[in-house]
PDB file of N, CA and C in Angstrom:
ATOM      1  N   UNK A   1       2.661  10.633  -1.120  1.00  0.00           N
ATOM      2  CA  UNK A   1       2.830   9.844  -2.313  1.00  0.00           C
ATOM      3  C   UNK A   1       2.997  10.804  -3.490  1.00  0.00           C
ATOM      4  N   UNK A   2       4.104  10.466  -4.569  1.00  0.00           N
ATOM      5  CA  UNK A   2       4.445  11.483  -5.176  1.00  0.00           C
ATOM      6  C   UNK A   2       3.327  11.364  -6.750  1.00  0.00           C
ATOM      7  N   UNK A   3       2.722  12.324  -7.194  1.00  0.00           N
ATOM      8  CA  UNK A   3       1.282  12.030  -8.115  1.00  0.00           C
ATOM      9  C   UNK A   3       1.740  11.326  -9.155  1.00  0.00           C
ATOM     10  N   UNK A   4       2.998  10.638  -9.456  1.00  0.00           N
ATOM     11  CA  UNK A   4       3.359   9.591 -10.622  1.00  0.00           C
ATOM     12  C   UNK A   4       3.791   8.422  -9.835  1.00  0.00           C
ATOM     13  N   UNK A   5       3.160   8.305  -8.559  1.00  0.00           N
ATOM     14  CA  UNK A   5       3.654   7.233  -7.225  1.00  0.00           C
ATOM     15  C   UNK A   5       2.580   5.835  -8.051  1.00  0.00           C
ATOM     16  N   UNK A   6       1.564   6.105  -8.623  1.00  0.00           N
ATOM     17  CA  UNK A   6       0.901   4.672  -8.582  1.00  0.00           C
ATOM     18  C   UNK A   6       1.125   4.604 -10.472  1.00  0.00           C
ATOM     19  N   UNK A   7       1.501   3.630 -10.752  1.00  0.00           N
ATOM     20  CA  UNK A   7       1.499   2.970 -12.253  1.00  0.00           C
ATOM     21  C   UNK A   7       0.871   1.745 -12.435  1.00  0.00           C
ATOM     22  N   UNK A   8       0.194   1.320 -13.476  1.00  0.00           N
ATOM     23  CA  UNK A   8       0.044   0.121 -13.397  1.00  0.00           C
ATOM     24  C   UNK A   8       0.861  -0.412 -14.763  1.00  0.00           C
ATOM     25  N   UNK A   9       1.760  -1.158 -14.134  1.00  0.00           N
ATOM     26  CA  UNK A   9       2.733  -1.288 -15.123  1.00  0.00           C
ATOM     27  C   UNK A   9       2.251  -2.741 -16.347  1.00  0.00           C
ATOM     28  N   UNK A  10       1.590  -3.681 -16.474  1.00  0.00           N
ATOM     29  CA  UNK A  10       1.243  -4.246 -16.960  1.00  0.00           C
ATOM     30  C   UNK A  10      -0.221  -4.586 -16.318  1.00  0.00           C
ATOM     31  N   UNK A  11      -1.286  -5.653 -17.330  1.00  0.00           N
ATOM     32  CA  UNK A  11      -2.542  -5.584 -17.409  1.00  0.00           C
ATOM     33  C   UNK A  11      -2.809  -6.486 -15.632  1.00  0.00           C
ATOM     34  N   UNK A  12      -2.369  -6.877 -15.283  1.00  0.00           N
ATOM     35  CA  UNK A  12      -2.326  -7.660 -13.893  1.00  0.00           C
ATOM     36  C   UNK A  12      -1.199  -7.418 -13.042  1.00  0.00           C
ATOM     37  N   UNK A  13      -1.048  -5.732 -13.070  1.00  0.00           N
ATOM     38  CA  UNK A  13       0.106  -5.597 -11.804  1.00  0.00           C
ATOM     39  C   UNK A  13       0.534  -4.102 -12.366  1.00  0.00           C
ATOM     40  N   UNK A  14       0.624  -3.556 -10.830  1.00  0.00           N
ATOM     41  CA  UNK A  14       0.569  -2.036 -10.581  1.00  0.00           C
ATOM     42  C   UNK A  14       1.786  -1.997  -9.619  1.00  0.00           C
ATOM     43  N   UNK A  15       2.107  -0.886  -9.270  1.00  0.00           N
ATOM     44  CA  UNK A  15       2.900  -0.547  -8.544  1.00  0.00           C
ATOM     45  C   UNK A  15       2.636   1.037  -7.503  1.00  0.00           C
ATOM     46  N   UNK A  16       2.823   0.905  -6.052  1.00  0.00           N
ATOM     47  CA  UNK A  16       2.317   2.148  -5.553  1.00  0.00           C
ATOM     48  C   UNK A  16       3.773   2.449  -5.192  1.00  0.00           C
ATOM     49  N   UNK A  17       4.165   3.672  -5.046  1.00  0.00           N
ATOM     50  CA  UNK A  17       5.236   4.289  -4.290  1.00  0.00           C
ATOM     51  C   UNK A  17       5.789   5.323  -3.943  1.00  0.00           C
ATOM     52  N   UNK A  18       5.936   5.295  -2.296  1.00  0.00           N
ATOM     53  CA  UNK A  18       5.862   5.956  -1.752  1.00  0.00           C
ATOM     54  C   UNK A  18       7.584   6.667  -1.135  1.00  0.00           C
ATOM     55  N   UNK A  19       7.218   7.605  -0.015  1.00  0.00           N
ATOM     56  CA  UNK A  19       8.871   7.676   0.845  1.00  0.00           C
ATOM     57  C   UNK A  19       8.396   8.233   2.282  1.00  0.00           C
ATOM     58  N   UNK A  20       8.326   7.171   3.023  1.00  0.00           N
ATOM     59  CA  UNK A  20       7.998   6.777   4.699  1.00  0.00           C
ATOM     60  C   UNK A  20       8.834   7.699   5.744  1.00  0.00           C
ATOM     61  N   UNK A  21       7.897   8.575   6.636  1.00  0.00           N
ATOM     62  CA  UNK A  21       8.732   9.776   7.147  1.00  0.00           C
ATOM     63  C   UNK A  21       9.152   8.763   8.502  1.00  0.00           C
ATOM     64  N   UNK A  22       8.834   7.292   8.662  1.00  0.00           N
ATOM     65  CA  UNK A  22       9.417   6.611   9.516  1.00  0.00           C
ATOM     66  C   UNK A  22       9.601   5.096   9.089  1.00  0.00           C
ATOM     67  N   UNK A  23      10.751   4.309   9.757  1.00  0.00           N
ATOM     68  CA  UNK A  23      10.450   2.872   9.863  1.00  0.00           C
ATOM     69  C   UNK A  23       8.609   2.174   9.954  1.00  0.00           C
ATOM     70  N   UNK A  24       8.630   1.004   9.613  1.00  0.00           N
ATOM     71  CA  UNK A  24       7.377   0.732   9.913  1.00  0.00           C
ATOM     72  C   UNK A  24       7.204  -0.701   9.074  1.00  0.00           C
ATOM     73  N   UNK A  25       5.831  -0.520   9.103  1.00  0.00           N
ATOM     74  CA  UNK A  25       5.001  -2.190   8.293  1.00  0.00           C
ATOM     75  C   UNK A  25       3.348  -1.100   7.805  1.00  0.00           C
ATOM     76  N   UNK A  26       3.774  -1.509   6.023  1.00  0.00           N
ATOM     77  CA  UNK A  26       2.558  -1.063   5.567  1.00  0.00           C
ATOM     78  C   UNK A  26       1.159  -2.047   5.413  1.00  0.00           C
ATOM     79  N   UNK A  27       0.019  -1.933   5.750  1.00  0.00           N
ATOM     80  CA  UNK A  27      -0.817  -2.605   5.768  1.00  0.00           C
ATOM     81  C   UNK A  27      -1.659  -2.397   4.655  1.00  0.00           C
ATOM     82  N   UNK A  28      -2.367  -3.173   4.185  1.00  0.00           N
ATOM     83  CA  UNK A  28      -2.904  -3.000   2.597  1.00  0.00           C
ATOM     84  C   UNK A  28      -4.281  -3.847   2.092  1.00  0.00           C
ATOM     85  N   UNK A  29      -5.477  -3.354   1.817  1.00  0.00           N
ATOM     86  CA  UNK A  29      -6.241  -4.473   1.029  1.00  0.00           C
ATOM     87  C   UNK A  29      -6.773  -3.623   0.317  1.00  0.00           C
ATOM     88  N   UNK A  30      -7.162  -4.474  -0.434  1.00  0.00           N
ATOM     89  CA  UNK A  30      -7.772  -4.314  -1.960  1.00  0.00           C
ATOM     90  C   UNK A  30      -8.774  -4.333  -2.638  1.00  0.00           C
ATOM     91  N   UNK A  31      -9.710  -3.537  -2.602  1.00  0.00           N
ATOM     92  CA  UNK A  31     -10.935  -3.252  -3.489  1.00  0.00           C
ATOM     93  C   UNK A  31     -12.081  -3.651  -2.218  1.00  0.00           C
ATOM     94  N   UNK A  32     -12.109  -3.150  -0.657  1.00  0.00           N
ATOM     95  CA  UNK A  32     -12.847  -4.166   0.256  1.00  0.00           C
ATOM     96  C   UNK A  32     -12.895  -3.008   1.318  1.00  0.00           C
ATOM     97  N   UNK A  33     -13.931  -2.070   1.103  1.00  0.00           N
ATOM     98  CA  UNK A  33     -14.274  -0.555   2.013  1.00  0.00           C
ATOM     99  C   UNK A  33     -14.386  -1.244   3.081  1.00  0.00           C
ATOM    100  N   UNK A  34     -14.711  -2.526   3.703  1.00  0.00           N
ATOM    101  CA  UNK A  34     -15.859  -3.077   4.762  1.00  0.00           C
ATOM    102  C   UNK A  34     -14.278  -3.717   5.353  1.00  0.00           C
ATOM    103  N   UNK A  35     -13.022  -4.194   5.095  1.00  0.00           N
ATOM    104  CA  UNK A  35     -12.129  -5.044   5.559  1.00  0.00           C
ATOM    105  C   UNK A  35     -11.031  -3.993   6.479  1.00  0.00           C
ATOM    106  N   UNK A  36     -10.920  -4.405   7.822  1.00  0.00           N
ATOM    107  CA  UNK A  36     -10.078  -3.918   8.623  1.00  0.00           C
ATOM    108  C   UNK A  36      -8.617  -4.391   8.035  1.00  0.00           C
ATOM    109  N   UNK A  37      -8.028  -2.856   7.737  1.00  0.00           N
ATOM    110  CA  UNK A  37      -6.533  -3.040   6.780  1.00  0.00           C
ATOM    111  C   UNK A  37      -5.605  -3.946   7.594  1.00  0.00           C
ATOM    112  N   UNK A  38      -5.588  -3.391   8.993  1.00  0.00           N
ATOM    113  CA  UNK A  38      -4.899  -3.922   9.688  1.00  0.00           C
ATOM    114  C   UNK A  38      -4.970  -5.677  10.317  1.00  0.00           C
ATOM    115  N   UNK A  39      -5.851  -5.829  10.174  1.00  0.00           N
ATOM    116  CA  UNK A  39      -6.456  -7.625  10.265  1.00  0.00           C
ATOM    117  C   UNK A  39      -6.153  -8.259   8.787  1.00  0.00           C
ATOM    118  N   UNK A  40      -5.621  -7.433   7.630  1.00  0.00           N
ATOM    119  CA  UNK A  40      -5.970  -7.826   6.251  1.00  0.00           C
ATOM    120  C   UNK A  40      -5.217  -9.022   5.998  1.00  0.00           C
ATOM    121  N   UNK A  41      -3.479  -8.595   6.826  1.00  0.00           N
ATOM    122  CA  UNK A  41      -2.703  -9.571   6.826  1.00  0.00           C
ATOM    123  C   UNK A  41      -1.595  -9.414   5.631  1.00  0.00           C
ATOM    124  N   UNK A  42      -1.752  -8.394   4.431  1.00  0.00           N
ATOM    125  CA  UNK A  42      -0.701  -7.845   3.533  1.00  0.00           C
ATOM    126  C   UNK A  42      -0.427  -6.864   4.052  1.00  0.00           C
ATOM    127  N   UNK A  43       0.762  -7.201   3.985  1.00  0.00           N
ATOM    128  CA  UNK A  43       1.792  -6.083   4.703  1.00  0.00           C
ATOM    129  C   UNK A  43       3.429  -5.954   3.775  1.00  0.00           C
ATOM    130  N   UNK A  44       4.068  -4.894   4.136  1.00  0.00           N
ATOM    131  CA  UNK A  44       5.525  -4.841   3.345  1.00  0.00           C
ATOM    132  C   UNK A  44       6.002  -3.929   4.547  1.00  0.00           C
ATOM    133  N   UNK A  45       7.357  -3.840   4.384  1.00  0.00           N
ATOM    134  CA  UNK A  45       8.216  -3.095   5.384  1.00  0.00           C
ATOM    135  C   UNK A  45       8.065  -1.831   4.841  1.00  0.00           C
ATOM    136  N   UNK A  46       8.449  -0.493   5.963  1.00  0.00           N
ATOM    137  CA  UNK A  46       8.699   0.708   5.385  1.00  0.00           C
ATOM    138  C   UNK A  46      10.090   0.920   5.676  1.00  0.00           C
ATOM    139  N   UNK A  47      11.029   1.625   4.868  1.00  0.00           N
ATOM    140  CA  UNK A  47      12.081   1.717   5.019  1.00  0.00           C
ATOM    141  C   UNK A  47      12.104   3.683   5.125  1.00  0.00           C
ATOM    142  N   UNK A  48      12.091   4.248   6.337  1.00  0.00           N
ATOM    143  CA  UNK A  48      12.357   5.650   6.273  1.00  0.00           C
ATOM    144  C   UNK A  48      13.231   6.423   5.766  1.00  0.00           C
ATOM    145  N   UNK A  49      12.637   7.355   4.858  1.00  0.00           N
ATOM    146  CA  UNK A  49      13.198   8.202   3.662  1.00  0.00           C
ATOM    147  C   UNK A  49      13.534   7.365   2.748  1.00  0.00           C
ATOM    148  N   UNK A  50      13.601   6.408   2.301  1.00  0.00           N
ATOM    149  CA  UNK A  50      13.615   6.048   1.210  1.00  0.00           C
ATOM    150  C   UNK A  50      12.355   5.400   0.043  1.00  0.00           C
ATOM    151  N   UNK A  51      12.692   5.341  -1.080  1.00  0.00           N
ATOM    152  CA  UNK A  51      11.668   4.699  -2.076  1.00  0.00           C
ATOM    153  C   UNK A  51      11.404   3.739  -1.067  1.00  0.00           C
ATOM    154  N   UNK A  52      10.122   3.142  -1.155  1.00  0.00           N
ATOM    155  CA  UNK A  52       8.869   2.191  -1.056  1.00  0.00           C
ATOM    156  C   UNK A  52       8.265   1.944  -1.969  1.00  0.00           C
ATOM    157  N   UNK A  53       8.096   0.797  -2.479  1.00  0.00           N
ATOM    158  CA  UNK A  53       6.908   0.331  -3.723  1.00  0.00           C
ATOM    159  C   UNK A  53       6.645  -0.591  -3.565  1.00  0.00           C
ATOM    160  N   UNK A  54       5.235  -0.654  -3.519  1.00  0.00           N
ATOM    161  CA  UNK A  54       4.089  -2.053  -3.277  1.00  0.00           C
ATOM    162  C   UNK A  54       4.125  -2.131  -4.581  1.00  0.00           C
ATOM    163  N   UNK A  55       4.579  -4.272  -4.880  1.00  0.00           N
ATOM    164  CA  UNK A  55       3.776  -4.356  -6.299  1.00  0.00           C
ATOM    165  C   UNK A  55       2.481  -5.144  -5.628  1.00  0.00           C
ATOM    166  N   UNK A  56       1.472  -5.003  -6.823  1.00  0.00           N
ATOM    167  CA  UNK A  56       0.525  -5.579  -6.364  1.00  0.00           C
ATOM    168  C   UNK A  56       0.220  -6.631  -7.995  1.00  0.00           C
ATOM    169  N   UNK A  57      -0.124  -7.589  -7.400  1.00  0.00           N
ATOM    170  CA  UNK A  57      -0.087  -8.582  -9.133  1.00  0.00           C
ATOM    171  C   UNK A  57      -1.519  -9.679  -8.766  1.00  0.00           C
ATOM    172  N   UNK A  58      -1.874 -10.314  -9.980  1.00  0.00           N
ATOM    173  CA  UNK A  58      -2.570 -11.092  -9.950  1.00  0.00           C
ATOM    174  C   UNK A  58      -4.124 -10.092 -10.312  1.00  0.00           C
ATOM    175  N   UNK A  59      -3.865  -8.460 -10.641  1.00  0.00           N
ATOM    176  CA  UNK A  59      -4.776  -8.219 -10.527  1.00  0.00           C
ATOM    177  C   UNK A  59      -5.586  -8.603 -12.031  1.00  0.00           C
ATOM    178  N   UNK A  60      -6.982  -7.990 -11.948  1.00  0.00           N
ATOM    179  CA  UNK A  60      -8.160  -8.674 -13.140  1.00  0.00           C
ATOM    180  C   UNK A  60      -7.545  -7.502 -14.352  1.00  0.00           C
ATOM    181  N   UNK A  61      -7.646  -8.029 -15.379  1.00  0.00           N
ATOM    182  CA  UNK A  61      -7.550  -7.586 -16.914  1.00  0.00           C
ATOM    183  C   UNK A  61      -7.557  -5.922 -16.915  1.00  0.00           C
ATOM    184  N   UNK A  62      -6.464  -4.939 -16.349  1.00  0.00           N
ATOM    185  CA  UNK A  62      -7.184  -3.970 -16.537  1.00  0.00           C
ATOM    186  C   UNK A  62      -8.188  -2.762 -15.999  1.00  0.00           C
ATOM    187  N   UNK A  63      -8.775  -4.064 -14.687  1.00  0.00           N
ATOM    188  CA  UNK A  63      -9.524  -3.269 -13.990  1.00  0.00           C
ATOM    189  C   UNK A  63      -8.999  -2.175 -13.108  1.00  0.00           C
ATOM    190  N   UNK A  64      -9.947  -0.970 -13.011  1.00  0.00           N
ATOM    191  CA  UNK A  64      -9.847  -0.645 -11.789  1.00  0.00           C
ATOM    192  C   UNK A  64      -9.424  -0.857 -10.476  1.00  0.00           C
ATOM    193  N   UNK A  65      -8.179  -0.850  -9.350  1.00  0.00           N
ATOM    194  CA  UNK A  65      -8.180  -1.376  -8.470  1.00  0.00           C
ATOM    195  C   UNK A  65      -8.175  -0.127  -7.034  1.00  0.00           C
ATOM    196  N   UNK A  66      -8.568  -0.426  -5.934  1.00  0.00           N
ATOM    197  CA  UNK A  66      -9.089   0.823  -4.896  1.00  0.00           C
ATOM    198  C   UNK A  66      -7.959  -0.329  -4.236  1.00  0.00           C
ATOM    199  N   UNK A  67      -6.803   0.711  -3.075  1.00  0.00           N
ATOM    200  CA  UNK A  67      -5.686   0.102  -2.648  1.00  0.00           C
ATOM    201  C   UNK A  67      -6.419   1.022  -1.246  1.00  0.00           C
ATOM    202  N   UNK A  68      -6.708   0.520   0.129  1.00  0.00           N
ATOM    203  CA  UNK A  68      -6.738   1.004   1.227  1.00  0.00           C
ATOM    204  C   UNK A  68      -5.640   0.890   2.155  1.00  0.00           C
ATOM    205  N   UNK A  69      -4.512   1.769   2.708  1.00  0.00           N
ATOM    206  CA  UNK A  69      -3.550   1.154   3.257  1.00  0.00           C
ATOM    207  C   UNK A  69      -3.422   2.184   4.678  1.00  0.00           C
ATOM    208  N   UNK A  70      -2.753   1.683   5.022  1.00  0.00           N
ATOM    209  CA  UNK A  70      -2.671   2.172   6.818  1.00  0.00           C
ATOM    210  C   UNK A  70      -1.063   1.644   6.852  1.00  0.00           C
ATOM    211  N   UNK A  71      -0.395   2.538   7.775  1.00  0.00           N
ATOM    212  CA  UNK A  71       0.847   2.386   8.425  1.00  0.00           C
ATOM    213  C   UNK A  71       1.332   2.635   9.947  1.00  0.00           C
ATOM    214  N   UNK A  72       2.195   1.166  10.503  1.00  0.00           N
ATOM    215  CA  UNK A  72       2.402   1.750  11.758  1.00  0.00           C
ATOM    216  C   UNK A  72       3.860   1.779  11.939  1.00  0.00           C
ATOM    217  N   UNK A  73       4.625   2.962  12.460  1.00  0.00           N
ATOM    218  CA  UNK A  73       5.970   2.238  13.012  1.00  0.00           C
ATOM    219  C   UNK A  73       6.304   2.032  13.652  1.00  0.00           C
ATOM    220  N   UNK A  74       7.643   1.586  14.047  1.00  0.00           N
ATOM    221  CA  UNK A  74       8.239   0.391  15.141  1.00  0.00           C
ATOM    222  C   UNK A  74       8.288   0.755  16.550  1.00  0.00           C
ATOM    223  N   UNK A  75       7.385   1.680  16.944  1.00  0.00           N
ATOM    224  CA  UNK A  75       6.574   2.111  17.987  1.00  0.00           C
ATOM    225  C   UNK A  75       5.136   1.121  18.411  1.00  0.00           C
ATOM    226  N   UNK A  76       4.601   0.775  17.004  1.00  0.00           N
ATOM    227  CA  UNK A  76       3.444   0.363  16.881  1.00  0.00           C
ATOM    228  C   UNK A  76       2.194   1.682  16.936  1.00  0.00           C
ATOM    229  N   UNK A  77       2.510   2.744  16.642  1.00  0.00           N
ATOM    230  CA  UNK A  77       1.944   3.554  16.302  1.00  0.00           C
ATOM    231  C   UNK A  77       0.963   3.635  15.017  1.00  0.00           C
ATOM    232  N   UNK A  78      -0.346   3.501  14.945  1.00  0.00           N
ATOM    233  CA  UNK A  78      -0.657   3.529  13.635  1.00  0.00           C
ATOM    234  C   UNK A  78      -1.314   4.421  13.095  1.00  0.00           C
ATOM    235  N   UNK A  79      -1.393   4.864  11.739  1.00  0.00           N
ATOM    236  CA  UNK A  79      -1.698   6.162  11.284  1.00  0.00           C
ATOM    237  C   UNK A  79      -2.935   5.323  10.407  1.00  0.00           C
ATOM    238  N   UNK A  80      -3.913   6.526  10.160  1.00  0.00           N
ATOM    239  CA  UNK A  80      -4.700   6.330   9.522  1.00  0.00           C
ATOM    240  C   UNK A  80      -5.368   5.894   8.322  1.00  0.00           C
ATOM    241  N   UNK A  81      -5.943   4.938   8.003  1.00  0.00           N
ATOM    242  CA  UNK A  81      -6.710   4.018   6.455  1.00  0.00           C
ATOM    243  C   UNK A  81      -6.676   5.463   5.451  1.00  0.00           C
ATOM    244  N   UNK A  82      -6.425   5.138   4.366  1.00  0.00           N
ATOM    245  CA  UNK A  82      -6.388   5.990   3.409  1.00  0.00           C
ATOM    246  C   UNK A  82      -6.629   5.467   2.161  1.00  0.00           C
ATOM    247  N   UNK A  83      -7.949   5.675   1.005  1.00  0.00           N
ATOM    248  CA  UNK A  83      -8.370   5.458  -0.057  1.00  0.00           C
ATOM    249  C   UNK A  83      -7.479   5.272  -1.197  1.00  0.00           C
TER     250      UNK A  83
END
């Protein structure tokens, strides 16, 4: 993830983004150390080598948000939860 990859572009919605060294499905939850990413059920496609960006919206006024995400590709290979 490139270190100007996460913005939060307005007070209820951020943006993460990335560039996927494979095809895949990103898995994602939100602010929840204890929630299996992969059971979370948010997900977005990865498109390899290219831009990727999760928006994420609806979030609270401002706050702080902790994004845990995991990726597998079209192997079903999955790589590891990451803070």
């Amino acid at each position: 993830m490139p270190a100007d990859g996460v913005k939060r572009t307005a007070q209820d919605t951020a943006t993460v983004a990335f560039v996927s060294s494979e095809d895949g499905k990103l898995y994602y939850v939100l602010n929840d150390d204890a929630a299996d990413v992969f059971a979370s059920g948010s997900t977005m496609a990865l498109t390899k080598g290219e831009d990727n960006t999760l928006t994420l919206t609806g979030l609270a006024d401002s706050a702080a948000v902790v994004v845990r995400y995991a990726a597998e590709d079209g192997l079903e290979t999955a790589a590891k939860c990451r803070p």
